[in-house]
PDB file of N, CA and C in Angstrom:
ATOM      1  N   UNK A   1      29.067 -82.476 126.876  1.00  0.00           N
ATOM      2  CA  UNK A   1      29.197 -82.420 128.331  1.00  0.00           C
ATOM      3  C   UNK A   1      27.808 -82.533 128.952  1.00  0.00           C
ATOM      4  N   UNK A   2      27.718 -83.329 129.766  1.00  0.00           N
ATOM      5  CA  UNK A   2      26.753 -83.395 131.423  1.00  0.00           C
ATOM      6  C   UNK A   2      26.240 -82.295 131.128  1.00  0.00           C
ATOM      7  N   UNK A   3      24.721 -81.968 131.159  1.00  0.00           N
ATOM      8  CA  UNK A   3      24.314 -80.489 131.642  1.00  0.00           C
ATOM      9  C   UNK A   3      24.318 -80.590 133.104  1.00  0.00           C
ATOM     10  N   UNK A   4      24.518 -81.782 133.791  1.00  0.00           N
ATOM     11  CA  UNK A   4      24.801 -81.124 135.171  1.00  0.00           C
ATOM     12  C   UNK A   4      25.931 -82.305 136.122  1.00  0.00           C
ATOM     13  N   UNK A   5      26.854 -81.865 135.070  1.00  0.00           N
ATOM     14  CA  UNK A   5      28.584 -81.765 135.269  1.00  0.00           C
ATOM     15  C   UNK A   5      28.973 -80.495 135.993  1.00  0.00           C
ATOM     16  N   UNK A   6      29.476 -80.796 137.273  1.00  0.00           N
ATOM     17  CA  UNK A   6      29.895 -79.776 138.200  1.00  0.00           C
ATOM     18  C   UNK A   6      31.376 -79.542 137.480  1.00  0.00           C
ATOM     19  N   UNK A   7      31.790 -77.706 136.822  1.00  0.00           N
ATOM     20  CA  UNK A   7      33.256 -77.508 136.773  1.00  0.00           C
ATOM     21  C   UNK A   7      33.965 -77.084 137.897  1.00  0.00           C
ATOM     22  N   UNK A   8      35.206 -77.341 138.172  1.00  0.00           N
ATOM     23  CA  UNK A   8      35.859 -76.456 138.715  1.00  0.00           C
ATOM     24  C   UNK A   8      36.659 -75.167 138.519  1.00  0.00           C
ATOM     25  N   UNK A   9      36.068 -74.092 139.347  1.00  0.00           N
ATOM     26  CA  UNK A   9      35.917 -72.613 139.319  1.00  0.00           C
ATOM     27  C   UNK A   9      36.484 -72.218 140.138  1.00  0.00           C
ATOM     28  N   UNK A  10      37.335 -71.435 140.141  1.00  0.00           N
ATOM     29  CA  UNK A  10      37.779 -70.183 141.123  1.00  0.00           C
ATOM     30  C   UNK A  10      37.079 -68.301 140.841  1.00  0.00           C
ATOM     31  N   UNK A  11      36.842 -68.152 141.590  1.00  0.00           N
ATOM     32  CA  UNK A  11      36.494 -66.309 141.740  1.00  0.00           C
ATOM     33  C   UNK A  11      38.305 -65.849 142.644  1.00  0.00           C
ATOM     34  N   UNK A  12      38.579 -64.972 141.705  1.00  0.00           N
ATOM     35  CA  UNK A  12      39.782 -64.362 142.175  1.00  0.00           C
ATOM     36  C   UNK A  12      39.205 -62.678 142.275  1.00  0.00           C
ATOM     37  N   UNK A  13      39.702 -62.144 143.555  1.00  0.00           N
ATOM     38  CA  UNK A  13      39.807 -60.764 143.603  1.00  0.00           C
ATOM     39  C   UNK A  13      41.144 -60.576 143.633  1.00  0.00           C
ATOM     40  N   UNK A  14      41.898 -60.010 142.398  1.00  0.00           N
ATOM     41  CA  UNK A  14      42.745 -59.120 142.915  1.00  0.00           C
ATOM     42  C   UNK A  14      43.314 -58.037 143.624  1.00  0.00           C
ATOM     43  N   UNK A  15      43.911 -57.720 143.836  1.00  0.00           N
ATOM     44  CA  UNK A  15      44.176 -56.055 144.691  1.00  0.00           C
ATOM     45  C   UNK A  15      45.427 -55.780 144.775  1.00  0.00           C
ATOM     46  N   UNK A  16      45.649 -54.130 144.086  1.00  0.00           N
ATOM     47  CA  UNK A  16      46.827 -53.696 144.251  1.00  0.00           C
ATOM     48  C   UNK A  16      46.975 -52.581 142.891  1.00  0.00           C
ATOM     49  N   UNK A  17      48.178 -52.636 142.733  1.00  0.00           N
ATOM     50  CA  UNK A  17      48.026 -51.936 141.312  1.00  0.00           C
ATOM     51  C   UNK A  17      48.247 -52.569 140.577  1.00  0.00           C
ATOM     52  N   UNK A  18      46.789 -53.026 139.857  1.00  0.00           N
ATOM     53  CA  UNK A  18      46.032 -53.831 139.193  1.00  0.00           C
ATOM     54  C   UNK A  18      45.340 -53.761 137.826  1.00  0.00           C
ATOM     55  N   UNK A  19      45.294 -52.354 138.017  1.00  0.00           N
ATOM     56  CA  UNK A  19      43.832 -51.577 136.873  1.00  0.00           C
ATOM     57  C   UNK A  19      44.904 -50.639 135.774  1.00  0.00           C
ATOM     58  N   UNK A  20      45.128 -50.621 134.325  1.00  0.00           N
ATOM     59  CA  UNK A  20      45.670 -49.678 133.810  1.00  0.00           C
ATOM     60  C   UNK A  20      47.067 -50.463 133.766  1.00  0.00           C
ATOM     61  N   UNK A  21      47.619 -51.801 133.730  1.00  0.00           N
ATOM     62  CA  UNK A  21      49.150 -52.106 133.788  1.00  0.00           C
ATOM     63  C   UNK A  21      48.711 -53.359 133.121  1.00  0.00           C
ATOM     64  N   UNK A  22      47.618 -53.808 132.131  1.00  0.00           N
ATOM     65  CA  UNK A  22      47.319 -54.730 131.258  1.00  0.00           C
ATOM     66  C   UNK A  22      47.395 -56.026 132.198  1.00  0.00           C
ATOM     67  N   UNK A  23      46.705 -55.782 133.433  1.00  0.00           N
ATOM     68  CA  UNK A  23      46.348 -57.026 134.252  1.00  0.00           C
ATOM     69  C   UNK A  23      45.526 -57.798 133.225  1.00  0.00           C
ATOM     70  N   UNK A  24      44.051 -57.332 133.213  1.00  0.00           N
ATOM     71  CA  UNK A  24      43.119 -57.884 132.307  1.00  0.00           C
ATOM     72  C   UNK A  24      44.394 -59.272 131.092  1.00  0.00           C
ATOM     73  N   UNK A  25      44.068 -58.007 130.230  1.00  0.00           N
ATOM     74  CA  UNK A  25      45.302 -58.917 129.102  1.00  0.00           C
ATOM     75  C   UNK A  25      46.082 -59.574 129.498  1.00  0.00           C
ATOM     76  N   UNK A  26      46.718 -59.810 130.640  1.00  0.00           N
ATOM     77  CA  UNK A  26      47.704 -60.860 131.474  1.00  0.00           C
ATOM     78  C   UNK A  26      46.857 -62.250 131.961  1.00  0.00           C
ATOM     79  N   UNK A  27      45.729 -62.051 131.912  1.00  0.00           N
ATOM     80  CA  UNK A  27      45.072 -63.427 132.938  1.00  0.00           C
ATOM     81  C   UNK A  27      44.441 -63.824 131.869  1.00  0.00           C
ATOM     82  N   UNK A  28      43.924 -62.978 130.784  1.00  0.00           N
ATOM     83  CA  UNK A  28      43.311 -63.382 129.389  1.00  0.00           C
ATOM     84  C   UNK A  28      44.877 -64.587 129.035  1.00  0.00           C
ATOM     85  N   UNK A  29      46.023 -64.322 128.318  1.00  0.00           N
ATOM     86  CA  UNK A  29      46.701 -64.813 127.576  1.00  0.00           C
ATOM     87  C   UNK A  29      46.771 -65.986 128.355  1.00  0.00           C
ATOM     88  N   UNK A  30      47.002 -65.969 129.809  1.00  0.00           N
ATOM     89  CA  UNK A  30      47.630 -67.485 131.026  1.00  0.00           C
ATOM     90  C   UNK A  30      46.710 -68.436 130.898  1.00  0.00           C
ATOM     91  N   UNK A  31      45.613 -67.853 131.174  1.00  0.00           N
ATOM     92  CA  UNK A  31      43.967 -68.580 130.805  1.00  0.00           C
ATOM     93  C   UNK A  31      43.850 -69.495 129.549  1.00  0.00           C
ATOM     94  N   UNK A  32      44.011 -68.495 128.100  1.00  0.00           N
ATOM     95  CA  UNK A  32      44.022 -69.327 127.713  1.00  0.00           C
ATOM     96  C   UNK A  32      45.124 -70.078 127.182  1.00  0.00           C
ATOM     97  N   UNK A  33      46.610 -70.205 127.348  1.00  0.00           N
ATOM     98  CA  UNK A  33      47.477 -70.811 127.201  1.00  0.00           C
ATOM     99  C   UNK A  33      47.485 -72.194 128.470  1.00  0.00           C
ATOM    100  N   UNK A  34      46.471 -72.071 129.566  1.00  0.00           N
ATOM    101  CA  UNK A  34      46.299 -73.361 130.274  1.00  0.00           C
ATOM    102  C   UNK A  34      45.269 -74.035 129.868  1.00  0.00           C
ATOM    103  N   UNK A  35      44.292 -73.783 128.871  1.00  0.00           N
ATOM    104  CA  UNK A  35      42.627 -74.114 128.308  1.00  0.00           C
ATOM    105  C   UNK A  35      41.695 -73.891 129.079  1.00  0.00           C
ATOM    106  N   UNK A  36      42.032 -72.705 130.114  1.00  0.00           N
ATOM    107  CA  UNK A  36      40.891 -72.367 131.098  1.00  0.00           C
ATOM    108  C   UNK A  36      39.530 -71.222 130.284  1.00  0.00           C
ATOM    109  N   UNK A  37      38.750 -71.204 130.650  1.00  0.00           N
ATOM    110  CA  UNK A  37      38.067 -70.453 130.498  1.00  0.00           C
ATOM    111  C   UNK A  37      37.308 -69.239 131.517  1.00  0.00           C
ATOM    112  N   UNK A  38      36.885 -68.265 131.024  1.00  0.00           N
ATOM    113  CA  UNK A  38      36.045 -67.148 132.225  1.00  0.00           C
ATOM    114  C   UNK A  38      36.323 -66.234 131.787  1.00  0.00           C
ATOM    115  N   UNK A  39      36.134 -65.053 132.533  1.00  0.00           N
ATOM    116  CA  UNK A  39      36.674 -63.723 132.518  1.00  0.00           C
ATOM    117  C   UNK A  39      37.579 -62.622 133.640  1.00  0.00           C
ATOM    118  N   UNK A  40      37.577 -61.671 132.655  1.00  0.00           N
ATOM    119  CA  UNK A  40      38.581 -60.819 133.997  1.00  0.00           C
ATOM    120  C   UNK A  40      37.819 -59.306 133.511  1.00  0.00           C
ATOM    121  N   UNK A  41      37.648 -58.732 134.989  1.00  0.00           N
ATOM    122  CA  UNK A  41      37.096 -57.156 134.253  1.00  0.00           C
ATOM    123  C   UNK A  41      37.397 -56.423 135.675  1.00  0.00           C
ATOM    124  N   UNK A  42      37.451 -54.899 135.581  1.00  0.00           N
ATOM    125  CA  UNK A  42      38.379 -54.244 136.510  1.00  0.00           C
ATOM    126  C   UNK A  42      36.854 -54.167 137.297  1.00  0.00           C
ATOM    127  N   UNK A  43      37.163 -54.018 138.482  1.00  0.00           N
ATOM    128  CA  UNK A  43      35.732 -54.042 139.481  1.00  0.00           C
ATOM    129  C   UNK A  43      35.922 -52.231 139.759  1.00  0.00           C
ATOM    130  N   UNK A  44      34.791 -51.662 140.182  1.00  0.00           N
ATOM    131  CA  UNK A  44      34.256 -50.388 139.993  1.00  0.00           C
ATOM    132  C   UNK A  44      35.175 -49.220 140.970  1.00  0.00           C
ATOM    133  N   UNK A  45      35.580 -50.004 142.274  1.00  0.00           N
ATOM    134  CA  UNK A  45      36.200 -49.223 142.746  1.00  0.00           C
ATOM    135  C   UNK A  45      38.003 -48.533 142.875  1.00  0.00           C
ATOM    136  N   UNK A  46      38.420 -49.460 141.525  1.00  0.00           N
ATOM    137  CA  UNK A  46      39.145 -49.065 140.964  1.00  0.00           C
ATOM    138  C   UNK A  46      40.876 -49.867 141.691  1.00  0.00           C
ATOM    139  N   UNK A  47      40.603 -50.406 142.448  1.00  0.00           N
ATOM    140  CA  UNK A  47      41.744 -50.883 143.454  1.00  0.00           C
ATOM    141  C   UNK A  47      42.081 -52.779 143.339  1.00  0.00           C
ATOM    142  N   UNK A  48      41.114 -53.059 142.284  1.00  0.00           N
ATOM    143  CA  UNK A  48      40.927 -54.731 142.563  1.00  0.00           C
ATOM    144  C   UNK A  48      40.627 -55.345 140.787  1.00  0.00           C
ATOM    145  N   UNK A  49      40.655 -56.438 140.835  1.00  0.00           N
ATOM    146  CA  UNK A  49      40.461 -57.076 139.281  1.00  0.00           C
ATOM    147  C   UNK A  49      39.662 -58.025 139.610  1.00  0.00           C
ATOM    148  N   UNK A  50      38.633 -58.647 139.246  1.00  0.00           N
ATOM    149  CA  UNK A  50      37.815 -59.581 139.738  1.00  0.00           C
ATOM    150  C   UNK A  50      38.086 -60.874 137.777  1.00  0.00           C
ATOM    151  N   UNK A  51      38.174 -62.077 138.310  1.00  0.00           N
ATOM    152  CA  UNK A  51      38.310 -62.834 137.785  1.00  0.00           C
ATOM    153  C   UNK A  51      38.058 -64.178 138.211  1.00  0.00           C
ATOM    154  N   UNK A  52      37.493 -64.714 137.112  1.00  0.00           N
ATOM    155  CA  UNK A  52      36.717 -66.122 136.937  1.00  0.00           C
ATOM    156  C   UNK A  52      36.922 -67.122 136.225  1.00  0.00           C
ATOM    157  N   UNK A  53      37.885 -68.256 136.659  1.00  0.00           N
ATOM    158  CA  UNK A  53      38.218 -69.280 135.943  1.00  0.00           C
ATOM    159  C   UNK A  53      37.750 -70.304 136.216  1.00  0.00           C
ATOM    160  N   UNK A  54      37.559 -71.047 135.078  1.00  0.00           N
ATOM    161  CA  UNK A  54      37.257 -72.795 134.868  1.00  0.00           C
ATOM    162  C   UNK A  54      37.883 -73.513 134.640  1.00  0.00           C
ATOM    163  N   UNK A  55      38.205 -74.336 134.603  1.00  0.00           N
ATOM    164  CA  UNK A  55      39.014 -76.065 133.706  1.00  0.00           C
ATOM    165  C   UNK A  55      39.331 -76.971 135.312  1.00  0.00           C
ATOM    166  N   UNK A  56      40.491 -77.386 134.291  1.00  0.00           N
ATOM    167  CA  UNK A  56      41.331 -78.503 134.916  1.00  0.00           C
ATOM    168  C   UNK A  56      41.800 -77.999 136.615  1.00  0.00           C
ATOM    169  N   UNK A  57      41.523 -78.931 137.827  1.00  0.00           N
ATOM    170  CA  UNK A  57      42.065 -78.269 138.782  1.00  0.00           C
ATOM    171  C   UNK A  57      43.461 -77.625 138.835  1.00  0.00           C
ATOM    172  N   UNK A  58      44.859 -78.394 138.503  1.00  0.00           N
ATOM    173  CA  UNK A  58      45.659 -78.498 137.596  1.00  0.00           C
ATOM    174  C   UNK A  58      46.128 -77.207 136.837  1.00  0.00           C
ATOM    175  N   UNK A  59      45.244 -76.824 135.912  1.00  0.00           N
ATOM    176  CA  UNK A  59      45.567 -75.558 135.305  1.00  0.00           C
ATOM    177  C   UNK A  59      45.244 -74.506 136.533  1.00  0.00           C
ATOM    178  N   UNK A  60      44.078 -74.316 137.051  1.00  0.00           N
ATOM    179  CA  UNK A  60      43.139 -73.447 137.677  1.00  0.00           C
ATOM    180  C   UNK A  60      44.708 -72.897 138.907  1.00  0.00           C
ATOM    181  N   UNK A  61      45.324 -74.546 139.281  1.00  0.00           N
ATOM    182  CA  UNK A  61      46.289 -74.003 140.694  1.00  0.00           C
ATOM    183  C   UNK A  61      47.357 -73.067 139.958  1.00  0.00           C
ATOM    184  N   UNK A  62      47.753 -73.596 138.518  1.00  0.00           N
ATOM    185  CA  UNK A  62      49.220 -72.845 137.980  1.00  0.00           C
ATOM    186  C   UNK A  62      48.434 -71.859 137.602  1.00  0.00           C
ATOM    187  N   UNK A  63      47.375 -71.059 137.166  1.00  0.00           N
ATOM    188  CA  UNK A  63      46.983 -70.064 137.096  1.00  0.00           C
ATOM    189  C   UNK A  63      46.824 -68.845 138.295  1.00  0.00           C
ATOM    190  N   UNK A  64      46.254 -69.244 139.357  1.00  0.00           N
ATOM    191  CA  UNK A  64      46.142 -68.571 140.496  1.00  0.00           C
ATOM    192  C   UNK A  64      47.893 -67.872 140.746  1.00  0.00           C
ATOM    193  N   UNK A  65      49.288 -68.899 140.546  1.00  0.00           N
ATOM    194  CA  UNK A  65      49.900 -68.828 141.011  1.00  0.00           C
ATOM    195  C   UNK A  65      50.313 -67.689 139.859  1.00  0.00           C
ATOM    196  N   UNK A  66      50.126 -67.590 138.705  1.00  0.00           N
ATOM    197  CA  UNK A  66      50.665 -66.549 137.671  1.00  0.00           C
ATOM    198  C   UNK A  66      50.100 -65.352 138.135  1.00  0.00           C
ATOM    199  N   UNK A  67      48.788 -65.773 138.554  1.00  0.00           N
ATOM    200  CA  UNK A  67      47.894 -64.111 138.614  1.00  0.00           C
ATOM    201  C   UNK A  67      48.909 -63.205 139.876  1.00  0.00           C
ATOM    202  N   UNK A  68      49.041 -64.469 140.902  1.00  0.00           N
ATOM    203  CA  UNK A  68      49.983 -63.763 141.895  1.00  0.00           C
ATOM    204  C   UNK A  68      51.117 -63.089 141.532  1.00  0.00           C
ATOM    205  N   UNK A  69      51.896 -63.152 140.717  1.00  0.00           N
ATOM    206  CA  UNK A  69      52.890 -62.732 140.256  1.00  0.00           C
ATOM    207  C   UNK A  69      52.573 -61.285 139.391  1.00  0.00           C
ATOM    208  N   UNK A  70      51.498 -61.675 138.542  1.00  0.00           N
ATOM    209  CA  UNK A  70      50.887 -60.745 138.067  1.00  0.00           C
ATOM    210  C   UNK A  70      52.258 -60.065 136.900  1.00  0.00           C
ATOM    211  N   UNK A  71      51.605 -59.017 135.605  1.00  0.00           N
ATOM    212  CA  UNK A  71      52.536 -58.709 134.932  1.00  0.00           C
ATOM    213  C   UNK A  71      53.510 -57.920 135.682  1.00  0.00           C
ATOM    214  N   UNK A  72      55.071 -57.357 134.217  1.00  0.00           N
ATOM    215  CA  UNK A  72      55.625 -56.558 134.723  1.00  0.00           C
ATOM    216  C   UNK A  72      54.962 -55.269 135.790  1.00  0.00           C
ATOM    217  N   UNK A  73      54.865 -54.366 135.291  1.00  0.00           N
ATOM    218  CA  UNK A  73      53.809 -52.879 135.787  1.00  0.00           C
ATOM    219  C   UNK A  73      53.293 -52.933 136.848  1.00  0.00           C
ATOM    220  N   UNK A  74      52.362 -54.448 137.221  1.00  0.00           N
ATOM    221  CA  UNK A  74      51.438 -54.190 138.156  1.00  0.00           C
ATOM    222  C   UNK A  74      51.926 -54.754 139.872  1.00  0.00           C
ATOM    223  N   UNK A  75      51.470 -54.710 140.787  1.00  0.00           N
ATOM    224  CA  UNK A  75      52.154 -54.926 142.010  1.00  0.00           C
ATOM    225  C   UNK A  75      51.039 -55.360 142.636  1.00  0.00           C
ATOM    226  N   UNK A  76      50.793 -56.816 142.749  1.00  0.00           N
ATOM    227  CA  UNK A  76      49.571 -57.573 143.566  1.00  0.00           C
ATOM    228  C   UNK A  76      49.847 -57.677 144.878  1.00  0.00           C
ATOM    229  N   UNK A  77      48.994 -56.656 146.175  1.00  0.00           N
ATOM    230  CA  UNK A  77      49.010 -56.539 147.122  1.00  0.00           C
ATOM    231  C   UNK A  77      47.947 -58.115 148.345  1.00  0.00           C
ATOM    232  N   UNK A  78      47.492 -58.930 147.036  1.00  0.00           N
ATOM    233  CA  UNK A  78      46.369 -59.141 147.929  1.00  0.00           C
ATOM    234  C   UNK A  78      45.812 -60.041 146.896  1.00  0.00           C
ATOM    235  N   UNK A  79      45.497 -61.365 146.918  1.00  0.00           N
ATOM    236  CA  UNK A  79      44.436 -62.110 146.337  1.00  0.00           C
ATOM    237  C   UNK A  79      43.416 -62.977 147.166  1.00  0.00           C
ATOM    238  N   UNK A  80      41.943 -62.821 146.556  1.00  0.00           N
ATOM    239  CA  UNK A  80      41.425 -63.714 147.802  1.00  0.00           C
ATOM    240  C   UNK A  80      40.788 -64.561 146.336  1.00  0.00           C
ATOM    241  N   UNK A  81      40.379 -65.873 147.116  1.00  0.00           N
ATOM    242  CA  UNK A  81      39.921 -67.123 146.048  1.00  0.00           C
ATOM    243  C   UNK A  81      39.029 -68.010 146.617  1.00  0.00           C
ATOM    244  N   UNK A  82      37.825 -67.720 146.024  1.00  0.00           N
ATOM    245  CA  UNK A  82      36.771 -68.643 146.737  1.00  0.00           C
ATOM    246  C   UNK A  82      36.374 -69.972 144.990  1.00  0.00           C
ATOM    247  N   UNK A  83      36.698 -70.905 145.522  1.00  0.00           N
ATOM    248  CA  UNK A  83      36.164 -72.022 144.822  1.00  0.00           C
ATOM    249  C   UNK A  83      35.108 -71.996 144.862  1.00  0.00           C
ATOM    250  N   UNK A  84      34.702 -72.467 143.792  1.00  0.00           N
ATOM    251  CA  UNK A  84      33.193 -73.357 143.690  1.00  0.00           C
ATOM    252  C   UNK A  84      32.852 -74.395 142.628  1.00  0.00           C
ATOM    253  N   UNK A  85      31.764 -74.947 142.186  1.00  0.00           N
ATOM    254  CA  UNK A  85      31.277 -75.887 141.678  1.00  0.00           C
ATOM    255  C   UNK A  85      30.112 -75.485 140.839  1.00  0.00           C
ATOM    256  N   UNK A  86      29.938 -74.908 139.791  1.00  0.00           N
ATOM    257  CA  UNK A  86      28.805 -74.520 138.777  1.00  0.00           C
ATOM    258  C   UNK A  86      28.814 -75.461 137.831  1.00  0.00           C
ATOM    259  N   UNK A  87      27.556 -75.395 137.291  1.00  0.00           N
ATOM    260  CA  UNK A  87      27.193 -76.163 136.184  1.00  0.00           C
ATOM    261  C   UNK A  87      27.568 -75.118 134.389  1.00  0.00           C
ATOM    262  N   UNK A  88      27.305 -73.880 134.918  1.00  0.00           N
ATOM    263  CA  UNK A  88      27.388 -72.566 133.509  1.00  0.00           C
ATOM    264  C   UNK A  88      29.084 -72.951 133.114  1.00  0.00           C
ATOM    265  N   UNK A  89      28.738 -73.014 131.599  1.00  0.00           N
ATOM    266  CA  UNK A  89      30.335 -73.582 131.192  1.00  0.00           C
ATOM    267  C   UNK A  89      30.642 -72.271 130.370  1.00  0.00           C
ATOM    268  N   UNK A  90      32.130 -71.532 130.574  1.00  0.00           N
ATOM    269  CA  UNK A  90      32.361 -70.540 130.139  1.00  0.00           C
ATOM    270  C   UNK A  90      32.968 -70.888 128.948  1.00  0.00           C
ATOM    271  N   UNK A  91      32.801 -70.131 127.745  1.00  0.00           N
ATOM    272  CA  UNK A  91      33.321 -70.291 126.196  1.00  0.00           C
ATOM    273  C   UNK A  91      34.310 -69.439 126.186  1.00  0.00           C
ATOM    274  N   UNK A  92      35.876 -69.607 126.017  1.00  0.00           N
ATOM    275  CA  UNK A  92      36.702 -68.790 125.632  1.00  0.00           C
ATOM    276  C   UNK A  92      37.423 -67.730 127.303  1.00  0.00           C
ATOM    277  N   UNK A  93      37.922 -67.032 127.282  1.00  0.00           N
ATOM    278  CA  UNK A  93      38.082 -66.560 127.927  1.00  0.00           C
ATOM    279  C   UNK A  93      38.089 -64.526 127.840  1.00  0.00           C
ATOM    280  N   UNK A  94      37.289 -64.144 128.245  1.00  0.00           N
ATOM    281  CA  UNK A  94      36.851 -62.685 127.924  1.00  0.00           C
ATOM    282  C   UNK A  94      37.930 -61.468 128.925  1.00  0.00           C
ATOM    283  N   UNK A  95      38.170 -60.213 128.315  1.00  0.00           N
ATOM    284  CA  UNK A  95      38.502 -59.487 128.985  1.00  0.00           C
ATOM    285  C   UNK A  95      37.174 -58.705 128.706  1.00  0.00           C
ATOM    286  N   UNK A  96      36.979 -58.307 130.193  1.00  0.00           N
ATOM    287  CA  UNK A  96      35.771 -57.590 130.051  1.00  0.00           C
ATOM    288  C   UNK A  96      35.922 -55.876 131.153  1.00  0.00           C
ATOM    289  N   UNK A  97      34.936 -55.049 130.664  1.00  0.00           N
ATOM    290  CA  UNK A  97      35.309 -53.856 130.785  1.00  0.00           C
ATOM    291  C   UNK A  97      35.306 -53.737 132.549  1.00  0.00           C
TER     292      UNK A  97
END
């Protein structure tokens, strides 16, 4: 790949009850069952999931739309999604703390 090949990226904040209902592990498996890459890790104030995907625009839209749904347990009050365009290519997809 281009070292300066623009991917397409989404930043997702989740919100709701989010944290403790295996959100993380839910956007890990969708991720990579679409070949996206990034991560997901619970953000500090305990109410939100912050997550970062790459690939195909394609995958990136049917992903957003899973996160909305989100697993059984959890109840997504709220997603916000800012696109962007980076060059940093993510390996794999991480659940992170």
């Amino acid at each position: 790949m281009h070292a300066n090949m623009l991917l397409p990226t989404m930043r997702l904040n989740v919100y709701g009850r989010v944290q403790g209902v295996y959100f993380r592990k839910y956007a890990q498996e969708h991720a990579l069952g679409l070949g996206l890459s990034g991560y997901a890790r619970n953000v500090e104030t305990g109410d939100s999931v912050e997550i970062l995907a790459q690939g195909p625009q394609e995958s990136l839209s049917m992903f957003l739309e899973l996160i909305r749904q989100g697993p059984p347990h959890a109840r997504v009050t709220k997603v916000t999604c800012e696109w962007q365009q980076v060059t940093e290519k993510y390996q794999g997809f991480e659940v992170r703390p």
